[in-house]
PDB file of N, CA and C in Angstrom:
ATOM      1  N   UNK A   1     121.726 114.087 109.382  1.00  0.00           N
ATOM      2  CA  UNK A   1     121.169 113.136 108.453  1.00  0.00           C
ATOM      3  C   UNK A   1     119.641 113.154 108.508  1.00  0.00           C
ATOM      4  N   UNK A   2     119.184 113.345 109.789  1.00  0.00           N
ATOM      5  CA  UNK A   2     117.738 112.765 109.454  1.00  0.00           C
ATOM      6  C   UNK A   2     116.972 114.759 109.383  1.00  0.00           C
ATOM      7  N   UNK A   3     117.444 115.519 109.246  1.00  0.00           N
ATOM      8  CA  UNK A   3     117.688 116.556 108.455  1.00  0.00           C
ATOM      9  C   UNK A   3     117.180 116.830 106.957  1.00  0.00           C
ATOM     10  N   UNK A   4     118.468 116.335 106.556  1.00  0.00           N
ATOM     11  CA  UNK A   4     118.247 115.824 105.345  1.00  0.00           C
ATOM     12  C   UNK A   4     117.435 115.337 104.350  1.00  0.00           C
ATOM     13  N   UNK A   5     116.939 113.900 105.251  1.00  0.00           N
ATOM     14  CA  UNK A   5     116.032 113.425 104.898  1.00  0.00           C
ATOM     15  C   UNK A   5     114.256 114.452 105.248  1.00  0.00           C
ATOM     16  N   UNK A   6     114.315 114.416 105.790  1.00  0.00           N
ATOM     17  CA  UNK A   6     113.203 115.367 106.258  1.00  0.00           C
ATOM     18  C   UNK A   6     112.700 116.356 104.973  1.00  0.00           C
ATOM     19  N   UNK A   7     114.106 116.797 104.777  1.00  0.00           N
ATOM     20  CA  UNK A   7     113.806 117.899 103.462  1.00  0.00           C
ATOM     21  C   UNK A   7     113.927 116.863 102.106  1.00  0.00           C
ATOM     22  N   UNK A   8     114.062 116.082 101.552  1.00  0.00           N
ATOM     23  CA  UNK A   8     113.985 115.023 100.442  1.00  0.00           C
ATOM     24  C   UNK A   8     112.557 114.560 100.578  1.00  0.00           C
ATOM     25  N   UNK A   9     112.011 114.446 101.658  1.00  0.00           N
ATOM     26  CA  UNK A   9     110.540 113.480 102.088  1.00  0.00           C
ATOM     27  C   UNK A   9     109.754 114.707 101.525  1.00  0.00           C
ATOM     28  N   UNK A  10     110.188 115.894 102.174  1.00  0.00           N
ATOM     29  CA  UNK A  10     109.208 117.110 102.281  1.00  0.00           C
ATOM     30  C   UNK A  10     109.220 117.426 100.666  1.00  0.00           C
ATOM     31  N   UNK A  11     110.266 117.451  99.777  1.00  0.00           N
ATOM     32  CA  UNK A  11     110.390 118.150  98.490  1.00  0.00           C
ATOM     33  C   UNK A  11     110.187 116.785  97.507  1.00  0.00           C
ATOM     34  N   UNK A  12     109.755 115.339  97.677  1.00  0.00           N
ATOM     35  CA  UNK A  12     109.366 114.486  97.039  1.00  0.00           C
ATOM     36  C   UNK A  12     107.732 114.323  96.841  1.00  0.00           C
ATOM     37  N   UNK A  13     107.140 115.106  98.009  1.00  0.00           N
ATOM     38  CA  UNK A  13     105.940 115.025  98.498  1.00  0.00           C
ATOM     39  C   UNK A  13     105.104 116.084  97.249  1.00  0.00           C
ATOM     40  N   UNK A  14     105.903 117.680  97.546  1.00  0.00           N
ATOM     41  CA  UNK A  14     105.582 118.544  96.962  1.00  0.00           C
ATOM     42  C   UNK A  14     105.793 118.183  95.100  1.00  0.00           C
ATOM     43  N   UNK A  15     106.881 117.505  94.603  1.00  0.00           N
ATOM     44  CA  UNK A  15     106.890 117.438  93.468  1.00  0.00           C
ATOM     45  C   UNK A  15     105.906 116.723  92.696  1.00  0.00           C
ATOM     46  N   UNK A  16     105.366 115.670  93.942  1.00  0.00           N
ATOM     47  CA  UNK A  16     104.458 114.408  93.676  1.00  0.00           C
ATOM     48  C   UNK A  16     102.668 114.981  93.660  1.00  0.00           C
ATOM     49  N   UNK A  17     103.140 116.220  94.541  1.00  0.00           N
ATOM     50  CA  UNK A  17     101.776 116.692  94.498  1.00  0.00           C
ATOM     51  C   UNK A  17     100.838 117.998  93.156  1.00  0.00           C
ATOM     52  N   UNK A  18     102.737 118.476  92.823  1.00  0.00           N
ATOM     53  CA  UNK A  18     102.467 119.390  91.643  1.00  0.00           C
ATOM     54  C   UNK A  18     102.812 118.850  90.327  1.00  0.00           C
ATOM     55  N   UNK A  19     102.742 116.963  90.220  1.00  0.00           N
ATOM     56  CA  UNK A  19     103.494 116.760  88.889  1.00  0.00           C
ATOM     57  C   UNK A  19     102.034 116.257  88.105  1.00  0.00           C
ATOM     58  N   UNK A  20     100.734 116.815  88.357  1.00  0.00           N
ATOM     59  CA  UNK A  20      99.656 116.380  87.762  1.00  0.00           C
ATOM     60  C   UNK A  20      99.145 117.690  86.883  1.00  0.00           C
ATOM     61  N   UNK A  21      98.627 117.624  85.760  1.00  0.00           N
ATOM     62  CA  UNK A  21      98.938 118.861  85.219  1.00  0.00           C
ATOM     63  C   UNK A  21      96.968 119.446  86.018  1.00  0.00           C
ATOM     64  N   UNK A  22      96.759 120.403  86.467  1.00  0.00           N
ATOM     65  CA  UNK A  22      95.193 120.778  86.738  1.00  0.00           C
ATOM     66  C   UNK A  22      93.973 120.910  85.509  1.00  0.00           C
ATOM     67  N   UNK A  23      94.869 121.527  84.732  1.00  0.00           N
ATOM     68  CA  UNK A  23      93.707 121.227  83.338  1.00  0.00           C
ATOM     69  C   UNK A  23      93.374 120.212  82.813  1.00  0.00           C
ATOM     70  N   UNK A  24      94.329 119.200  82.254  1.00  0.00           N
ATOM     71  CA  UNK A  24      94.065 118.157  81.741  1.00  0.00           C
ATOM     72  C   UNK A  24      94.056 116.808  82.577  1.00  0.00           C
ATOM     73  N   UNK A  25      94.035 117.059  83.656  1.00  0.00           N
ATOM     74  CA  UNK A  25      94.312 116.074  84.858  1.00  0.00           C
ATOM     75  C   UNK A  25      95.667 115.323  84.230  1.00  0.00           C
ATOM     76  N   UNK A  26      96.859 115.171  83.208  1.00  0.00           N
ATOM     77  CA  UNK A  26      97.549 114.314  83.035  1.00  0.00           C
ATOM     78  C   UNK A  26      98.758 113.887  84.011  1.00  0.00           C
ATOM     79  N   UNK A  27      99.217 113.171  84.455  1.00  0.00           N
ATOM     80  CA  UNK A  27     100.659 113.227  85.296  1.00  0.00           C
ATOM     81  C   UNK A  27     101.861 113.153  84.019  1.00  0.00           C
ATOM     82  N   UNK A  28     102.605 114.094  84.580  1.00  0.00           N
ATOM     83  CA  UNK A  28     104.372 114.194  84.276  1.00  0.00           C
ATOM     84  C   UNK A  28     105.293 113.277  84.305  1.00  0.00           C
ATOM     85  N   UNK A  29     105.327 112.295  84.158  1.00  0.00           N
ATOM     86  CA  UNK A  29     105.599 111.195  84.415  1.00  0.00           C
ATOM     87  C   UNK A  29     107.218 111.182  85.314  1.00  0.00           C
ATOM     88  N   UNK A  30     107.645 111.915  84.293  1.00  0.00           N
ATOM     89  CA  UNK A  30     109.210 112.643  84.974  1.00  0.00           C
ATOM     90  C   UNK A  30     109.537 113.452  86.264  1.00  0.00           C
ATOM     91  N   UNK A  31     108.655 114.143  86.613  1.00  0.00           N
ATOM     92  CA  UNK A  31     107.959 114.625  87.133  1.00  0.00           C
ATOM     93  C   UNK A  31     107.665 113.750  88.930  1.00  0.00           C
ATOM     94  N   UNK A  32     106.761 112.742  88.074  1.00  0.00           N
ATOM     95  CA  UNK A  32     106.522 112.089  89.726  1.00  0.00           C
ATOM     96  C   UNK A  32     107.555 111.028  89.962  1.00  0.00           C
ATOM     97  N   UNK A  33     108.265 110.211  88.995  1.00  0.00           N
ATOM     98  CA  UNK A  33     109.220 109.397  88.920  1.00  0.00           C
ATOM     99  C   UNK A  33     110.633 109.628  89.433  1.00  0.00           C
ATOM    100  N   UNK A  34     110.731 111.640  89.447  1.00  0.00           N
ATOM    101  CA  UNK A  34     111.624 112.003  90.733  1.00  0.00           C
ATOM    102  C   UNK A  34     111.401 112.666  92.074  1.00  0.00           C
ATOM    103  N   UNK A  35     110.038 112.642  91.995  1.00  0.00           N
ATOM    104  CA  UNK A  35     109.220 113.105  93.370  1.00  0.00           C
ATOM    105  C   UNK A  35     109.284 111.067  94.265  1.00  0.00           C
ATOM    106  N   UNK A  36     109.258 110.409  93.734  1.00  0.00           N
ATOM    107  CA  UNK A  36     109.661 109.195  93.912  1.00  0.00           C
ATOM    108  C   UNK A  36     110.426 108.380  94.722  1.00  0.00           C
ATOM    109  N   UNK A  37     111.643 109.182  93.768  1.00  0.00           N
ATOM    110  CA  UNK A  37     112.908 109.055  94.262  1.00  0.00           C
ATOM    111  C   UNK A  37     113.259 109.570  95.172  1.00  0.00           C
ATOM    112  N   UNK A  38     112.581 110.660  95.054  1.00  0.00           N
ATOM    113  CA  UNK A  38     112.889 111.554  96.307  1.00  0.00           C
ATOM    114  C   UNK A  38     111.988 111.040  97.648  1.00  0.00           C
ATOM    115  N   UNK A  39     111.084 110.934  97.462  1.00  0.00           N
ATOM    116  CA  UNK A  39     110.680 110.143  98.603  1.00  0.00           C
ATOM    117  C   UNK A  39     111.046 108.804  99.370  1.00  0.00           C
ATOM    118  N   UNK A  40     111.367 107.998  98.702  1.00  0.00           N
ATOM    119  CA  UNK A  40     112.447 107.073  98.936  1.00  0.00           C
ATOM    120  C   UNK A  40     113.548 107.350  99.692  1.00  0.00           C
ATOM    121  N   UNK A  41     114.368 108.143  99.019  1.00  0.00           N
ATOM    122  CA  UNK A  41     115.709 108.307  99.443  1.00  0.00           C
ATOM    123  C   UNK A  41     115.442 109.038 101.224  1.00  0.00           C
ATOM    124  N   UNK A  42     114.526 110.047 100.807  1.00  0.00           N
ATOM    125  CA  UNK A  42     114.450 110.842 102.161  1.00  0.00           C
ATOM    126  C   UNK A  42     114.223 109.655 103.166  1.00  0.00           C
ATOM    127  N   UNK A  43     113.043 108.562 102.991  1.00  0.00           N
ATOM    128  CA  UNK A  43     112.538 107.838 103.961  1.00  0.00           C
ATOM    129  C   UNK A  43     113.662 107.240 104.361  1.00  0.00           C
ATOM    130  N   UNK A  44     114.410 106.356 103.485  1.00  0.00           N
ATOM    131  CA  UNK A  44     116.036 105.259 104.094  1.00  0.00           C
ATOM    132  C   UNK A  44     116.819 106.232 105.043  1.00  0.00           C
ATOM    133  N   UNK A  45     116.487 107.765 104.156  1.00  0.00           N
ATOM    134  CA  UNK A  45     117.747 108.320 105.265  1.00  0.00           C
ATOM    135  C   UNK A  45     116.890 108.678 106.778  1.00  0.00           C
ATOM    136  N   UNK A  46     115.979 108.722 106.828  1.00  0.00           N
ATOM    137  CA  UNK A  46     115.037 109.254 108.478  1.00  0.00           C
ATOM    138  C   UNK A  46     115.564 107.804 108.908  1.00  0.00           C
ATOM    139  N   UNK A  47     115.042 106.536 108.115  1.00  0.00           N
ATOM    140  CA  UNK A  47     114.946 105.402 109.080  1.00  0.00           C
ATOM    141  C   UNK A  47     116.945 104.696 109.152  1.00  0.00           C
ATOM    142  N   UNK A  48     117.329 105.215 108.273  1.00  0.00           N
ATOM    143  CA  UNK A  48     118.821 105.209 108.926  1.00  0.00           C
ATOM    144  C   UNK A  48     118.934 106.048 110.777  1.00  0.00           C
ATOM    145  N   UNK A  49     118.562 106.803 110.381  1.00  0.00           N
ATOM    146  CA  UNK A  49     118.958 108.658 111.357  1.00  0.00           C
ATOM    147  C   UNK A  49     118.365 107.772 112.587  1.00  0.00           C
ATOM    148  N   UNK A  50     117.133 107.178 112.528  1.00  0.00           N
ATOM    149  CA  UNK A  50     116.114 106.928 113.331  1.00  0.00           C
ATOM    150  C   UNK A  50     116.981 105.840 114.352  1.00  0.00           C
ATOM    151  N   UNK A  51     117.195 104.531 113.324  1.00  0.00           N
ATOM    152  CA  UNK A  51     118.180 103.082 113.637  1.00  0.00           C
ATOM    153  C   UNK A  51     119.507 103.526 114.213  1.00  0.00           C
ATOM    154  N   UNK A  52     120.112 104.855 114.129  1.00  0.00           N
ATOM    155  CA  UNK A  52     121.625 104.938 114.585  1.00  0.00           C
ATOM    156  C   UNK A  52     120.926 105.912 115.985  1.00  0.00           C
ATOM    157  N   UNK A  53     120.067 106.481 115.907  1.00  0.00           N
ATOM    158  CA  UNK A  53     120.081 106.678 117.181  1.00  0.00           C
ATOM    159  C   UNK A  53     119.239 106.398 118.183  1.00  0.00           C
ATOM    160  N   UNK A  54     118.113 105.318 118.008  1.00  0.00           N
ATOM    161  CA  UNK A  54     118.124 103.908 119.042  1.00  0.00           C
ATOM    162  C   UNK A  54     119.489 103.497 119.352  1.00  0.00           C
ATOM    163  N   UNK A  55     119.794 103.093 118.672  1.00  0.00           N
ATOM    164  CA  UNK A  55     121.728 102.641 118.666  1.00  0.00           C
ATOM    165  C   UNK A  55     122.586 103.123 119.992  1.00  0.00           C
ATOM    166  N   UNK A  56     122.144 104.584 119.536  1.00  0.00           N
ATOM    167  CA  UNK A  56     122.860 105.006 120.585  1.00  0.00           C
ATOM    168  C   UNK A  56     122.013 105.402 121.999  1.00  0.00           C
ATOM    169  N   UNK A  57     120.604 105.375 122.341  1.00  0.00           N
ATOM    170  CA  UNK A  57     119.860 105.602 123.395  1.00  0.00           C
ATOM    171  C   UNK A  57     120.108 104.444 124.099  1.00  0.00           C
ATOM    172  N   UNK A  58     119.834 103.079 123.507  1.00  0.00           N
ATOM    173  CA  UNK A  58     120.439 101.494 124.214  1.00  0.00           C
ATOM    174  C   UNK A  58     122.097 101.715 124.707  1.00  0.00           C
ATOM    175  N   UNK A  59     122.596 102.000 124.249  1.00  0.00           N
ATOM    176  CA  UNK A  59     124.402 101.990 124.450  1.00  0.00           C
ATOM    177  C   UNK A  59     124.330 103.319 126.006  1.00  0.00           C
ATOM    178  N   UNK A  60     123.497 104.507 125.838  1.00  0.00           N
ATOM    179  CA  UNK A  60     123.478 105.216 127.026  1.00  0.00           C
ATOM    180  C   UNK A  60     122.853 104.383 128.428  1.00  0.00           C
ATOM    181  N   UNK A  61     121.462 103.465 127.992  1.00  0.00           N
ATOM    182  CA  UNK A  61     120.713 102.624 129.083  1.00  0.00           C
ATOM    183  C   UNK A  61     121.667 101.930 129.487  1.00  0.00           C
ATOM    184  N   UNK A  62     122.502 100.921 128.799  1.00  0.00           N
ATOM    185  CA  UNK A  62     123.173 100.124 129.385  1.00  0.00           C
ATOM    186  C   UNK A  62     124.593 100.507 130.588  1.00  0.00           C
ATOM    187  N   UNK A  63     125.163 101.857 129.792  1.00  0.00           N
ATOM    188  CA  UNK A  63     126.248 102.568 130.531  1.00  0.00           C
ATOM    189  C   UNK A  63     127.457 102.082 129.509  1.00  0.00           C
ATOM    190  N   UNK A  64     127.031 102.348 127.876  1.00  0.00           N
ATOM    191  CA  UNK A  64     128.337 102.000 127.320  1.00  0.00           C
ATOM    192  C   UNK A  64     128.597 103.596 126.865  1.00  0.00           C
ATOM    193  N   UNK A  65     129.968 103.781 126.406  1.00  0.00           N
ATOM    194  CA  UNK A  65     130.098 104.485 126.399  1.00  0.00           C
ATOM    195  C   UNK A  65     130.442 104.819 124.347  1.00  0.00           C
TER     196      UNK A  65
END
């Protein structure tokens, strides 16, 4: 999962960074509105990935199994 996300963060970043046109300076609107999304989604899934495995580093400290 946090995989995943990693590559959604990484390919939201890049879309966000190529959705401006260089000649006319305009943004794509479509363009950055799924570079967006994509950044989003990637981040919930790292800080999911992140939250389940604290989860499980506390459950090893304590001796659960």
């Amino acid at each position: 999962m946090s995989k995943n996300g990693l590559f959604l963060l990484s390919l939201g970043l890049l879309l966000f960074m190529f959705s401006v046109n260089q000649q006319t300076l305009a943004y794509d609107v479509l363009s950055m509105t799924t570079a967006v999304f994509f950044i989003g989604t990637g981040s919930w899934l790292m800080y999911k990935a992140n939250k389940k495995k604290k989860q499980e580093n506390l459950g090893k400290e304590k001796g659960e199994v």
